[in-house]
N, C-alpha and C. Protein backbone atom coordinates (compact mmCIF):
# COMPACT_ATOMS: atom_id res chain seq x y z
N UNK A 1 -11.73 -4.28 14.52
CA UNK A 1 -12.82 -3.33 14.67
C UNK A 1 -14.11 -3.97 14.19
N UNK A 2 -14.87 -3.82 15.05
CA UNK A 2 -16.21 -4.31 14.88
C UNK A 2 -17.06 -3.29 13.94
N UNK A 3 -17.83 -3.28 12.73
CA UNK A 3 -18.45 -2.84 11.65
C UNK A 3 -19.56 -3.19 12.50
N UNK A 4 -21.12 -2.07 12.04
CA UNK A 4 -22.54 -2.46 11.71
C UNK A 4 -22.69 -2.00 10.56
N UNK A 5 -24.43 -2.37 10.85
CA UNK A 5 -24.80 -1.75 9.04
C UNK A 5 -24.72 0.06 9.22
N UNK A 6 -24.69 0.42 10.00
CA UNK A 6 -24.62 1.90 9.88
C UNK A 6 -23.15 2.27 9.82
N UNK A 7 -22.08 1.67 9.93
CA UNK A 7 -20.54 2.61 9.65
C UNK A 7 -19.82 1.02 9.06
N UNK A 8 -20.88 0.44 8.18
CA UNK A 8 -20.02 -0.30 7.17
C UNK A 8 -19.70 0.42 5.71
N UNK A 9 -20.70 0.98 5.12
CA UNK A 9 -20.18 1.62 4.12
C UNK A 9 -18.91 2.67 3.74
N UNK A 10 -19.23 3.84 5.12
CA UNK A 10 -18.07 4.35 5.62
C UNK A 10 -16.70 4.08 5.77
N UNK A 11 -16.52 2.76 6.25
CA UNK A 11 -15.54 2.25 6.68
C UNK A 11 -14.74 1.45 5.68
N UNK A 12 -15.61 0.90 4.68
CA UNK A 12 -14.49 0.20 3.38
C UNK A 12 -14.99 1.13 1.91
N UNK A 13 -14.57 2.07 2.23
CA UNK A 13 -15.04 3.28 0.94
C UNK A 13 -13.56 3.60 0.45
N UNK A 14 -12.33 3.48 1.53
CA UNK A 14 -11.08 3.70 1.20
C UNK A 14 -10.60 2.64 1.20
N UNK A 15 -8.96 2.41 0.68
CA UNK A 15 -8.32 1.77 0.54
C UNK A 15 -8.58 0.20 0.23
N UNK A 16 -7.67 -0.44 0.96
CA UNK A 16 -8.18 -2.12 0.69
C UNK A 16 -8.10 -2.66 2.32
N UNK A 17 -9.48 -3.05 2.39
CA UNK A 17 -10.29 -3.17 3.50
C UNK A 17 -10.71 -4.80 3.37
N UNK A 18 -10.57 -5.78 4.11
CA UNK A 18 -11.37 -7.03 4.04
C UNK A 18 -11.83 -7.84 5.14
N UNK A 19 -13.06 -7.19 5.22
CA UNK A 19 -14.79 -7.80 6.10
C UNK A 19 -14.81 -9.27 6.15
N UNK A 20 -14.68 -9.44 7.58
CA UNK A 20 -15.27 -10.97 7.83
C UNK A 20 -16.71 -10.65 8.57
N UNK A 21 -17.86 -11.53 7.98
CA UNK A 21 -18.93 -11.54 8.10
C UNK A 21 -18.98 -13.16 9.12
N UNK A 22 -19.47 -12.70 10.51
CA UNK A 22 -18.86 -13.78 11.50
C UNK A 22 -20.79 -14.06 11.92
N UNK A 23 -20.41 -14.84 12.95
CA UNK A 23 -21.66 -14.99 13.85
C UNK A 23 -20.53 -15.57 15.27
N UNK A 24 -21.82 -15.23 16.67
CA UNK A 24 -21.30 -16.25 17.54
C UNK A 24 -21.26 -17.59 17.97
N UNK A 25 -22.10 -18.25 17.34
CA UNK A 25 -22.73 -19.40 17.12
C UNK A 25 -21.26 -20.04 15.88
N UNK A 26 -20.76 -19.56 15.46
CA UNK A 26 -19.97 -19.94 13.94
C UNK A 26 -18.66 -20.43 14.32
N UNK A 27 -18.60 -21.83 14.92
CA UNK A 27 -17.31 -22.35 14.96
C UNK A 27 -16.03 -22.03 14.43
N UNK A 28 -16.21 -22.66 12.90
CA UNK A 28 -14.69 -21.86 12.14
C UNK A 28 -14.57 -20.24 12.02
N UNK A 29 -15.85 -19.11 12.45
CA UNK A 29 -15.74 -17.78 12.58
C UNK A 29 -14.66 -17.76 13.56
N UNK A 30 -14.99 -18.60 14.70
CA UNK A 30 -13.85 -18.27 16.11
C UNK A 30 -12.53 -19.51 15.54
N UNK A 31 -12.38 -20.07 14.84
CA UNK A 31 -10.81 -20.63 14.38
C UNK A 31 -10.18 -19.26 13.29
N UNK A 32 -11.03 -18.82 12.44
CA UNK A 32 -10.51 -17.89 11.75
C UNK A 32 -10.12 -16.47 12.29
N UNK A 33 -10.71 -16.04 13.73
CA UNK A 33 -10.43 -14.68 14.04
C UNK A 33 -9.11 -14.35 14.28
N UNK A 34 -8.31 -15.50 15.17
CA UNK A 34 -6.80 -14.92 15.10
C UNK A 34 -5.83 -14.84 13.99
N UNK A 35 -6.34 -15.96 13.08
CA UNK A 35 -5.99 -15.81 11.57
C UNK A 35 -5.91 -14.33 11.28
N UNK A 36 -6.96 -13.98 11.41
CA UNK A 36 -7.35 -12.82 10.89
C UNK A 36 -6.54 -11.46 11.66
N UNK A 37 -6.34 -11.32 12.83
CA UNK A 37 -6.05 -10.75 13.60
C UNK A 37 -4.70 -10.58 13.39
N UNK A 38 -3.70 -11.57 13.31
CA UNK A 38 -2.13 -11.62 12.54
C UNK A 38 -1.98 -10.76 11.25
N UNK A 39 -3.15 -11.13 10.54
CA UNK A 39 -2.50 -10.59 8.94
C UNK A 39 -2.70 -9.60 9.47
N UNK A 40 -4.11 -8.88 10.11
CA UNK A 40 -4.06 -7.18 10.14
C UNK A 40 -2.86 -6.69 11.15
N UNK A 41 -2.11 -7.38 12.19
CA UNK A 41 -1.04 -6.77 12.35
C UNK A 41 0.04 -6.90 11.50
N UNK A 42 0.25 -7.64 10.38
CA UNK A 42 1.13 -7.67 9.47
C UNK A 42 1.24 -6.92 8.43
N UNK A 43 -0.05 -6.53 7.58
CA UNK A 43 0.00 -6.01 6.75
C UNK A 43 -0.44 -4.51 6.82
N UNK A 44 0.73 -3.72 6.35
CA UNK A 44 0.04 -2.77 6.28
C UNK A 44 -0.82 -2.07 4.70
N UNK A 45 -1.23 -2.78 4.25
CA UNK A 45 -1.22 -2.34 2.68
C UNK A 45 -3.15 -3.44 2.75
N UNK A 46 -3.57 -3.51 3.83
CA UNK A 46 -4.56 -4.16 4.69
C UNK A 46 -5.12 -3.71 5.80
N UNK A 47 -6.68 -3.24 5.72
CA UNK A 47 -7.36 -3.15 6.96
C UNK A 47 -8.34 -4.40 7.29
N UNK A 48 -8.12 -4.90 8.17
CA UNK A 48 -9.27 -6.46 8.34
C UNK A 48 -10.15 -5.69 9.76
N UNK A 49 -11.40 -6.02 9.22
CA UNK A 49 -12.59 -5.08 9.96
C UNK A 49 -13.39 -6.40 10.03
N UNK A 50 -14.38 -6.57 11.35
CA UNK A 50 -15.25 -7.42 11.10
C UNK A 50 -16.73 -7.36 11.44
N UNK A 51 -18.15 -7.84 11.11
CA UNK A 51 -19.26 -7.64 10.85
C UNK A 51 -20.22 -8.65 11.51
N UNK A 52 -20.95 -8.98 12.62
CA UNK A 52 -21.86 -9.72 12.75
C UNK A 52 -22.97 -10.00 12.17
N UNK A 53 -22.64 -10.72 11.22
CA UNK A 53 -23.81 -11.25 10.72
C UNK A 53 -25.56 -11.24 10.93
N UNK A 54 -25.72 -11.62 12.26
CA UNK A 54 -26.22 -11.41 13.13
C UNK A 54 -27.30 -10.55 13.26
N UNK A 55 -26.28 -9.73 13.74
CA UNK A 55 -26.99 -8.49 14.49
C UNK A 55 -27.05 -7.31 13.49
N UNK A 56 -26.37 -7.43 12.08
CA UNK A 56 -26.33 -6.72 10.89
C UNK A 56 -26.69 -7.33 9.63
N UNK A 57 -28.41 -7.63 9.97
CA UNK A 57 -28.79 -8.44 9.07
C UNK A 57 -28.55 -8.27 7.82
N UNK A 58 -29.18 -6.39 7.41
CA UNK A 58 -29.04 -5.64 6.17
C UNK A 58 -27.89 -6.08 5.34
N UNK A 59 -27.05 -5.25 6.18
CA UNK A 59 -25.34 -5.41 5.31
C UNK A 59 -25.24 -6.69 4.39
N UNK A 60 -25.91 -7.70 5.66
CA UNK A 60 -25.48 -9.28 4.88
C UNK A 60 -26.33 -9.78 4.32
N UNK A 61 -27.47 -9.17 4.02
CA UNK A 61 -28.13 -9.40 2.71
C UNK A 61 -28.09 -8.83 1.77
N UNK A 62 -27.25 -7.40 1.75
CA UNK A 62 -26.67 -6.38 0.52
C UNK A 62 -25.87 -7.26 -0.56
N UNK A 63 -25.07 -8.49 0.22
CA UNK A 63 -23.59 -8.68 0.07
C UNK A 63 -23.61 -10.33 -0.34
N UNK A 64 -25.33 -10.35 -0.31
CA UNK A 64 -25.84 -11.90 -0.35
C UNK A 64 -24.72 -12.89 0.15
N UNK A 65 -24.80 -12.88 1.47
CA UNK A 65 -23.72 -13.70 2.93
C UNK A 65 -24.82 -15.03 2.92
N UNK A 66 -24.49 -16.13 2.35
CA UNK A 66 -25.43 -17.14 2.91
C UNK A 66 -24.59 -18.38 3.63
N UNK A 67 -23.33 -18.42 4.13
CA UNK A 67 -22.50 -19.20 4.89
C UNK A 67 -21.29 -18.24 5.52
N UNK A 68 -21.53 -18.38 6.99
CA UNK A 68 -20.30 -18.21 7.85
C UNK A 68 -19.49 -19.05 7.58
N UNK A 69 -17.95 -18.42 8.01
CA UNK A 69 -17.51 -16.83 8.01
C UNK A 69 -17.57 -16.96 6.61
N UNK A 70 -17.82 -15.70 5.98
CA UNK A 70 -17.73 -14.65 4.63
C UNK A 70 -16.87 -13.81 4.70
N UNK A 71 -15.57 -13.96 3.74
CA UNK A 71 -14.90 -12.18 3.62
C UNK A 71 -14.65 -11.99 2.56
N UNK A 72 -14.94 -10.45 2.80
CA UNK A 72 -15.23 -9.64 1.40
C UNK A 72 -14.24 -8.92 1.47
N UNK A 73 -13.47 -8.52 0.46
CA UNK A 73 -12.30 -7.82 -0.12
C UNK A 73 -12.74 -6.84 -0.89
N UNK A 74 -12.49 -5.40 -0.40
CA UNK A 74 -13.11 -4.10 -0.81
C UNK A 74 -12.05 -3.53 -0.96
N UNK A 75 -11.58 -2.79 -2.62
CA UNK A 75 -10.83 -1.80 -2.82
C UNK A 75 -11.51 -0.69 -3.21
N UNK A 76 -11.30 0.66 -2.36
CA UNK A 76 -11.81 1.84 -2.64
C UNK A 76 -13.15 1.72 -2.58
N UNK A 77 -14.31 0.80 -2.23
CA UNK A 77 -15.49 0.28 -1.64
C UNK A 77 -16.16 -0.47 -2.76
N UNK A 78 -15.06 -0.92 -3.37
CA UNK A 78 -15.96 -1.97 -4.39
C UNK A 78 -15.51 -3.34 -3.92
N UNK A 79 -16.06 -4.28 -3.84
CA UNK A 79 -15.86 -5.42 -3.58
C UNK A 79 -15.12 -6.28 -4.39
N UNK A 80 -14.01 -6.69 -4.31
CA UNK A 80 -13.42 -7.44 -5.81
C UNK A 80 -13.15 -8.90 -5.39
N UNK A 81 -13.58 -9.20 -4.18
CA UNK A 81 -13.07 -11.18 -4.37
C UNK A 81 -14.05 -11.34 -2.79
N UNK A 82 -14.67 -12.34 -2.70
CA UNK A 82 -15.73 -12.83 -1.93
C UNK A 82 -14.55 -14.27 -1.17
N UNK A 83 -14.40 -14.66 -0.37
CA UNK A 83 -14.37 -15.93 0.40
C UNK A 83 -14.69 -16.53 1.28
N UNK A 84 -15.21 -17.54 0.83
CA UNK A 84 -15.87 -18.08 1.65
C UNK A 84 -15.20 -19.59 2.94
N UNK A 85 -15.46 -19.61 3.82
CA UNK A 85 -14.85 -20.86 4.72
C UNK A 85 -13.92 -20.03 5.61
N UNK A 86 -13.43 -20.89 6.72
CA UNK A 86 -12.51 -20.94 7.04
C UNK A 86 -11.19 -21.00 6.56
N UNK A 87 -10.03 -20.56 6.59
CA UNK A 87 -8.91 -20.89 5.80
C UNK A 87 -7.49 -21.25 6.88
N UNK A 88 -6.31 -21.75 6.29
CA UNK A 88 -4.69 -21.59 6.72
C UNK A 88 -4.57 -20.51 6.52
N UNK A 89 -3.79 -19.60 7.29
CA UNK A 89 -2.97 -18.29 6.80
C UNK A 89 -2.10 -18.40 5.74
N UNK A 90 -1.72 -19.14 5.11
CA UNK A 90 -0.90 -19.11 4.16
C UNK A 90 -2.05 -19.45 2.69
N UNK A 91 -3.16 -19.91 2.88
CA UNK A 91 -3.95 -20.06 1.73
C UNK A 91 -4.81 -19.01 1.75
N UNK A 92 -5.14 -18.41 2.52
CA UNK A 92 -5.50 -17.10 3.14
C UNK A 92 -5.10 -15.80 2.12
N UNK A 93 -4.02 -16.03 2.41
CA UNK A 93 -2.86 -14.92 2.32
C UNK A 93 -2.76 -14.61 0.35
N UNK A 94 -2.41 -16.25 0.19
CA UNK A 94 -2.31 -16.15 -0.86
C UNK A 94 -3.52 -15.95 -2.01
N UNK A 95 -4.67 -16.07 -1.30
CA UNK A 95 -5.37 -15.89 -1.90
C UNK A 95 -5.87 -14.33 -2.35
N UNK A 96 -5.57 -13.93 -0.87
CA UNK A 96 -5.62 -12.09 -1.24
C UNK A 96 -4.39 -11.64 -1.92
N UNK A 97 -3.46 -12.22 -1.91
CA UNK A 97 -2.33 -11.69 -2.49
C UNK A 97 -2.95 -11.68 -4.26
N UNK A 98 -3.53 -13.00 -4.61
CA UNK A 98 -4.32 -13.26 -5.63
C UNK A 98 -4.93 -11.95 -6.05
N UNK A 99 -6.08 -11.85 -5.65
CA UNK A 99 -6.66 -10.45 -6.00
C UNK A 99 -6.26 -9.71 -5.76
N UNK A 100 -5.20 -9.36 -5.24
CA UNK A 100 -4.59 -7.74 -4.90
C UNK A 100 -3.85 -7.10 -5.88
N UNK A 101 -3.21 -8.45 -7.03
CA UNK A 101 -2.36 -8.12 -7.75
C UNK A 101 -3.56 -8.41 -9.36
N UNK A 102 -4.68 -8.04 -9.25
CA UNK A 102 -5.28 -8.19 -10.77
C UNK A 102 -5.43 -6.95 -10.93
């Protein structure tokens, strides 16, 4: 699901939600989307939503985004772990697994 700045706040206010902040121009944005696309059919204890940079300038200067892709990890709409780059699904993974369990 595609986020703007008008139904981003809305949208990671519940649960645990984690925003990739993409562009189209952003090479590893398009290596990371199916990444991304797997875990959210895998996990259910996970919503993966994503944000154009772009075209949602605001948001990504709220969230101070200064390198594509950016994802932000929001429980209950607080932000608790920022990552940055491209990743493996398994360093990925483990990395949210990381913050999920502090």
């Amino acid at each position: 699901m595609q986020l703007t700045d008008a139904t981003f706040a809305d949208k990671t206010r519940t649960g645990t939600v984690l925003v990739e902040f993409w562009a189209q121009w952003c090479g590893p944005c398009h290596m990371l989307s199916p990444v991304l696309d797997e875990i959210d059919r895998e996990r259910d204890d996970l919503t993966v939503l994503k944000i154009n940079a772009d075209e949602n300038t605001a948001t990504a200067r709220d969230y101070q985004v200064m390198s594509l892709p950016t994802m932000l990890l929001f429980r209950d709409g607080v932000p608790i772990r920022q990552i940055v780059g491209a990743r493996p699904k398994g360093r990925l993974l483990a990395e949210l697994d990381d913050a999920l369990s502090a």
